[in-house]
C-alpha atoms as a PDB file:
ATOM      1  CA  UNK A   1      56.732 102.906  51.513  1.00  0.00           C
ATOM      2  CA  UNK A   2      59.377 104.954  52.901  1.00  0.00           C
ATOM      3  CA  UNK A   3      60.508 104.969  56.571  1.00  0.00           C
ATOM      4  CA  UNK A   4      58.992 107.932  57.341  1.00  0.00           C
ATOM      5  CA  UNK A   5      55.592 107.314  56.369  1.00  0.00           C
ATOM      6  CA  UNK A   6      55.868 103.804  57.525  1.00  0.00           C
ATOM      7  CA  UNK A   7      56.476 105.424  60.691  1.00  0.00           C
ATOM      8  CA  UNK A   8      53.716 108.110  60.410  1.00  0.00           C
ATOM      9  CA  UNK A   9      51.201 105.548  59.912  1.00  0.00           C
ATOM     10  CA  UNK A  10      52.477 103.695  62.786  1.00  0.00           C
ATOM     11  CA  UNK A  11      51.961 106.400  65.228  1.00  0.00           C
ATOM     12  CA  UNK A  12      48.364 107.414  64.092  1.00  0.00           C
ATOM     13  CA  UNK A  13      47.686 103.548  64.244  1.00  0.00           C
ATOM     14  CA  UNK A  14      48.844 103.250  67.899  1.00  0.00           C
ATOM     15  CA  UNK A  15      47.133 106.885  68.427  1.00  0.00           C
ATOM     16  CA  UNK A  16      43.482 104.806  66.945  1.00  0.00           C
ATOM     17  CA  UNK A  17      43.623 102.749  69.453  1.00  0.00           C
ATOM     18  CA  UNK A  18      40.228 102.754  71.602  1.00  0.00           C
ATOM     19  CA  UNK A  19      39.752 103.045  75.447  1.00  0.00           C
ATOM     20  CA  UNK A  20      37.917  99.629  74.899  1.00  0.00           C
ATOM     21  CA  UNK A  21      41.594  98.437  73.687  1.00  0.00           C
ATOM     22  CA  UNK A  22      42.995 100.183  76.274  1.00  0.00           C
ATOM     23  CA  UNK A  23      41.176  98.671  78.987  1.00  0.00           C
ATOM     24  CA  UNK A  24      41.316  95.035  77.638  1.00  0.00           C
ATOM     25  CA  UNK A  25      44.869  95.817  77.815  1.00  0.00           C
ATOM     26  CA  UNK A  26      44.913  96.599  81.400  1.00  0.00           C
ATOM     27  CA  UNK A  27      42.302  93.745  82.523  1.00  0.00           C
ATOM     28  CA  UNK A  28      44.585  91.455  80.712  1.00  0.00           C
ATOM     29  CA  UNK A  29      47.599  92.671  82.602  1.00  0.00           C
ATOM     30  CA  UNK A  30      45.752  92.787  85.669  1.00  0.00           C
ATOM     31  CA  UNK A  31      45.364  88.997  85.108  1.00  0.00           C
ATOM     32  CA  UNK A  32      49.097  88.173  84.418  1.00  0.00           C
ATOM     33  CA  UNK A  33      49.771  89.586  87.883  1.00  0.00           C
ATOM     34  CA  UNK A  34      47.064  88.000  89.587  1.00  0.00           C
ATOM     35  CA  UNK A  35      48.493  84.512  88.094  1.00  0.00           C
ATOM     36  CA  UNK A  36      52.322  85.440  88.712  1.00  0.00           C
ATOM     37  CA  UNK A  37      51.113  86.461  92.152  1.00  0.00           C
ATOM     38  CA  UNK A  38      49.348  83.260  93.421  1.00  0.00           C
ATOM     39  CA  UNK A  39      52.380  81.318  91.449  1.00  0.00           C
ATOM     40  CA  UNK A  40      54.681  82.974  93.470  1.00  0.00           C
ATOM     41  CA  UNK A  41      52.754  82.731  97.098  1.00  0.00           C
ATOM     42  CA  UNK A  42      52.248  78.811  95.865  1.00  0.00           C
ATOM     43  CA  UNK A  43      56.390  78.665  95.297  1.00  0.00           C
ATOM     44  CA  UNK A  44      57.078  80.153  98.425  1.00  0.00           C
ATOM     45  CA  UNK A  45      54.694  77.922 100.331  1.00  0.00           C
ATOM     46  CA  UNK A  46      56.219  74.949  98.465  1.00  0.00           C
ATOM     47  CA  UNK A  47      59.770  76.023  99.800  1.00  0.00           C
ATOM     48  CA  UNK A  48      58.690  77.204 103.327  1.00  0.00           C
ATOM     49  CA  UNK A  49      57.652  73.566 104.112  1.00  0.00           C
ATOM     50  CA  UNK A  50      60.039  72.192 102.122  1.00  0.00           C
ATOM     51  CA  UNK A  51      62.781  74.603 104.545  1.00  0.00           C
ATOM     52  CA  UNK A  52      60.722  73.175 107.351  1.00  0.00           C
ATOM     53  CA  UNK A  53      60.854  69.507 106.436  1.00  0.00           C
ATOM     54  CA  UNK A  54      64.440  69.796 106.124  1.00  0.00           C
ATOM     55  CA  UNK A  55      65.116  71.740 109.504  1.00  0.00           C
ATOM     56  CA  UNK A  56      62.595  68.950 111.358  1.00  0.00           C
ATOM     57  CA  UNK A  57      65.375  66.378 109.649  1.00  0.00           C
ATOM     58  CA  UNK A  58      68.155  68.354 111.157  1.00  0.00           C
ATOM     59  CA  UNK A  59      66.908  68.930 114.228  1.00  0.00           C
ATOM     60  CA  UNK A  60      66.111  65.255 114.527  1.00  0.00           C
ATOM     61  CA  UNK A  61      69.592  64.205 113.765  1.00  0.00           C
ATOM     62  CA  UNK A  62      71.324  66.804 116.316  1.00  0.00           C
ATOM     63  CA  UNK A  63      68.651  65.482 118.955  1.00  0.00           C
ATOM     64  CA  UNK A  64      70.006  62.221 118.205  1.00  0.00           C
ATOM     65  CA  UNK A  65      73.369  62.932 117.904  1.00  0.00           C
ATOM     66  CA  UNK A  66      73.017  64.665 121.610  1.00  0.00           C
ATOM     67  CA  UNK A  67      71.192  61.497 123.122  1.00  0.00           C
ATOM     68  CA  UNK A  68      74.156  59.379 121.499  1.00  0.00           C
ATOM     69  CA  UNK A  69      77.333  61.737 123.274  1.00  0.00           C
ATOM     70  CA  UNK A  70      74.753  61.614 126.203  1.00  0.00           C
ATOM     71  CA  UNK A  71      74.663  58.293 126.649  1.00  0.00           C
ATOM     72  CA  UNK A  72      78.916  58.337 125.950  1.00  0.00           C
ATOM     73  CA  UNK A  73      79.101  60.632 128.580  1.00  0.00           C
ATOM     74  CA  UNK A  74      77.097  58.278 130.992  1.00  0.00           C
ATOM     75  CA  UNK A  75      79.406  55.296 130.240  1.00  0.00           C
ATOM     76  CA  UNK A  76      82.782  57.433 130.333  1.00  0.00           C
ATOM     77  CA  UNK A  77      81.236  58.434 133.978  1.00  0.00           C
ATOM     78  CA  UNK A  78      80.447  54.662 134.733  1.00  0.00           C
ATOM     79  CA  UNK A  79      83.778  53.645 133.466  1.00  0.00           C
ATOM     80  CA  UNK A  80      85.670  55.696 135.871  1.00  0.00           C
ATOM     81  CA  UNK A  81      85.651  54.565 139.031  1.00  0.00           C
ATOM     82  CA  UNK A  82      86.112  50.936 137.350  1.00  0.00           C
ATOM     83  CA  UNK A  83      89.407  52.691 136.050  1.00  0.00           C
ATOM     84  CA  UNK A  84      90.118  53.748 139.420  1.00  0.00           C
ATOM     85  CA  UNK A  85      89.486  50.108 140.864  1.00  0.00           C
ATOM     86  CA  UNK A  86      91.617  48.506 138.309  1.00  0.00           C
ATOM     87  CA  UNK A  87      94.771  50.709 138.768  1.00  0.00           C
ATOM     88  CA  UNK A  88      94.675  50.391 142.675  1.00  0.00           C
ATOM     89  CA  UNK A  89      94.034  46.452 142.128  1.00  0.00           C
ATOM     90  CA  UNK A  90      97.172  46.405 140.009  1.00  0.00           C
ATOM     91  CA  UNK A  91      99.285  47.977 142.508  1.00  0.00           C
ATOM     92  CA  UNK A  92      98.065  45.667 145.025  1.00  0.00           C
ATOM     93  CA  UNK A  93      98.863  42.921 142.558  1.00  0.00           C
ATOM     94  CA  UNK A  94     102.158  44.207 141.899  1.00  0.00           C
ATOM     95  CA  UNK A  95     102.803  44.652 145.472  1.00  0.00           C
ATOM     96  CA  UNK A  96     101.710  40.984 146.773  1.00  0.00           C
ATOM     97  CA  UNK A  97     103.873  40.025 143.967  1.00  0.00           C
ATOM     98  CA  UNK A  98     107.010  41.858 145.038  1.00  0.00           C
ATOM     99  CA  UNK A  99     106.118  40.137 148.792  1.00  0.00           C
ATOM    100  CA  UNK A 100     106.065  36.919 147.344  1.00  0.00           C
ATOM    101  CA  UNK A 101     109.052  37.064 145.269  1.00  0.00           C
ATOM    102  CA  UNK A 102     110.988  38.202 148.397  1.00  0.00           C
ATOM    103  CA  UNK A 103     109.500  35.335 150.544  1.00  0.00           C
ATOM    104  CA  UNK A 104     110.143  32.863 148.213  1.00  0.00           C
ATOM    105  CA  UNK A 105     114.067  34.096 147.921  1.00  0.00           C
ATOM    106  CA  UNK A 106     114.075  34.299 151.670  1.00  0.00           C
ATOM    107  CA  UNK A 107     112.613  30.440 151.620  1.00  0.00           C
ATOM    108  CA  UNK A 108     114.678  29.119 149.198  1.00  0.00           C
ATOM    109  CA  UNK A 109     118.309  30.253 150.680  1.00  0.00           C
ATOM    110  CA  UNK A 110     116.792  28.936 153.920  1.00  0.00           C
ATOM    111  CA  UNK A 111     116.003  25.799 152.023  1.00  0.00           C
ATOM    112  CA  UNK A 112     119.471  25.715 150.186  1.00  0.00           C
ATOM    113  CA  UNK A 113     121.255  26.292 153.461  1.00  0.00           C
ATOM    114  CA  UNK A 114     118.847  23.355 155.485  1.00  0.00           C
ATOM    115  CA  UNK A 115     120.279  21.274 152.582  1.00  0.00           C
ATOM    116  CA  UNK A 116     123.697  21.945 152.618  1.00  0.00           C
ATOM    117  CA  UNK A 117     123.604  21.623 156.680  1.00  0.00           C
ATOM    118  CA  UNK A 118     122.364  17.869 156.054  1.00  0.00           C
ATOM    119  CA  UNK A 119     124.230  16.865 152.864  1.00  0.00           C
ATOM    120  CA  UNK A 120     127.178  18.132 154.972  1.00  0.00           C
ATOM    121  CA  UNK A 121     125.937  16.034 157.525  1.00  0.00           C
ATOM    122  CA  UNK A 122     124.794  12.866 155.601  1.00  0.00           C
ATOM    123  CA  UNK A 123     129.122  12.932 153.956  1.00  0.00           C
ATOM    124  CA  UNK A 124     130.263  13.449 157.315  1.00  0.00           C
ATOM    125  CA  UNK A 125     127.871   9.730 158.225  1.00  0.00           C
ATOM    126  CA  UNK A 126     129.259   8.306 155.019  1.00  0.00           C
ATOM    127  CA  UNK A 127     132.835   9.224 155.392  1.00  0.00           C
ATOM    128  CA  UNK A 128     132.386   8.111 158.812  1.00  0.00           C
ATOM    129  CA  UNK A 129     130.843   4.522 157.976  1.00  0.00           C
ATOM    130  CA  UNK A 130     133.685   4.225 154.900  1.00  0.00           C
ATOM    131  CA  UNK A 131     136.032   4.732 157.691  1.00  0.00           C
ATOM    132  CA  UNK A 132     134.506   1.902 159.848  1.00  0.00           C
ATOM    133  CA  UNK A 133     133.672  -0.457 156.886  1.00  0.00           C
ATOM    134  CA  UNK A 134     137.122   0.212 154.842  1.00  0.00           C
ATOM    135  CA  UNK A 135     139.501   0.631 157.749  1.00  0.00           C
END
């Protein structure tokens, strides 16, 4: 056969189809989107808890993540006044340090100079006795 009758017979076929045809057509159709439908409501159901699982998970982490710089927060506040403490503890330290450096130099020239007063004293004795023992 040639193309055009090929193509004649073609058309008069699809023209032979019955309302019966027709219809189980439609119904059949009808059926695909009815099943596409409910698979896509199911999908999106799926993915809305899945979206909702995953935002609990989140929101769980920041909630912990807050309670955790919370709790920094409460020790960086607990710390300070220790920090204060320490630094005016040091200066007193380093203070009564400088105090007892300077005594100390003050008591040891005394002591050098209470020394020297009674070696000086003691060679004047000995010079004295050599005198009377080796005349």
């Amino acid at each position: 056969m040639d193309k055009e009758t090929k193509g004649y017979f073609d058309q008069k076929l699809l023209g032979l189809a019955t309302k019966d045809d027709i219809e189980k057509l439609r119904q059949e159709t009808k059926v695909n989107f009815r099943q596409v439908r409910e698979e896509n409501k199911a999908n999106i159901v799926e993915w809305r808890q899945e979206i909702q699982s995953a935002l609990d998970q989140l929101k769980q982490t920041m909630e912990s993540f807050l309670q955790q710089l919370k709790e920094v927060r409460g020790f960086v506040e607990d710390i300070r006044p220790m920090v204060g403490d320490i630094a005016e503890l040091n200066g007193k330290v380093k203070e009564g340090l400088t105090e007892v450096k300077e005594e100390l130099g003050s008591m040891i020239k005394f002591s050098y100079a209470d020394l020297e007063k009674k070696i000086n004293a003691l060679e004047a004795r000995i010079k004295a006795l050599e005198k009377m023992v080796f005349p």
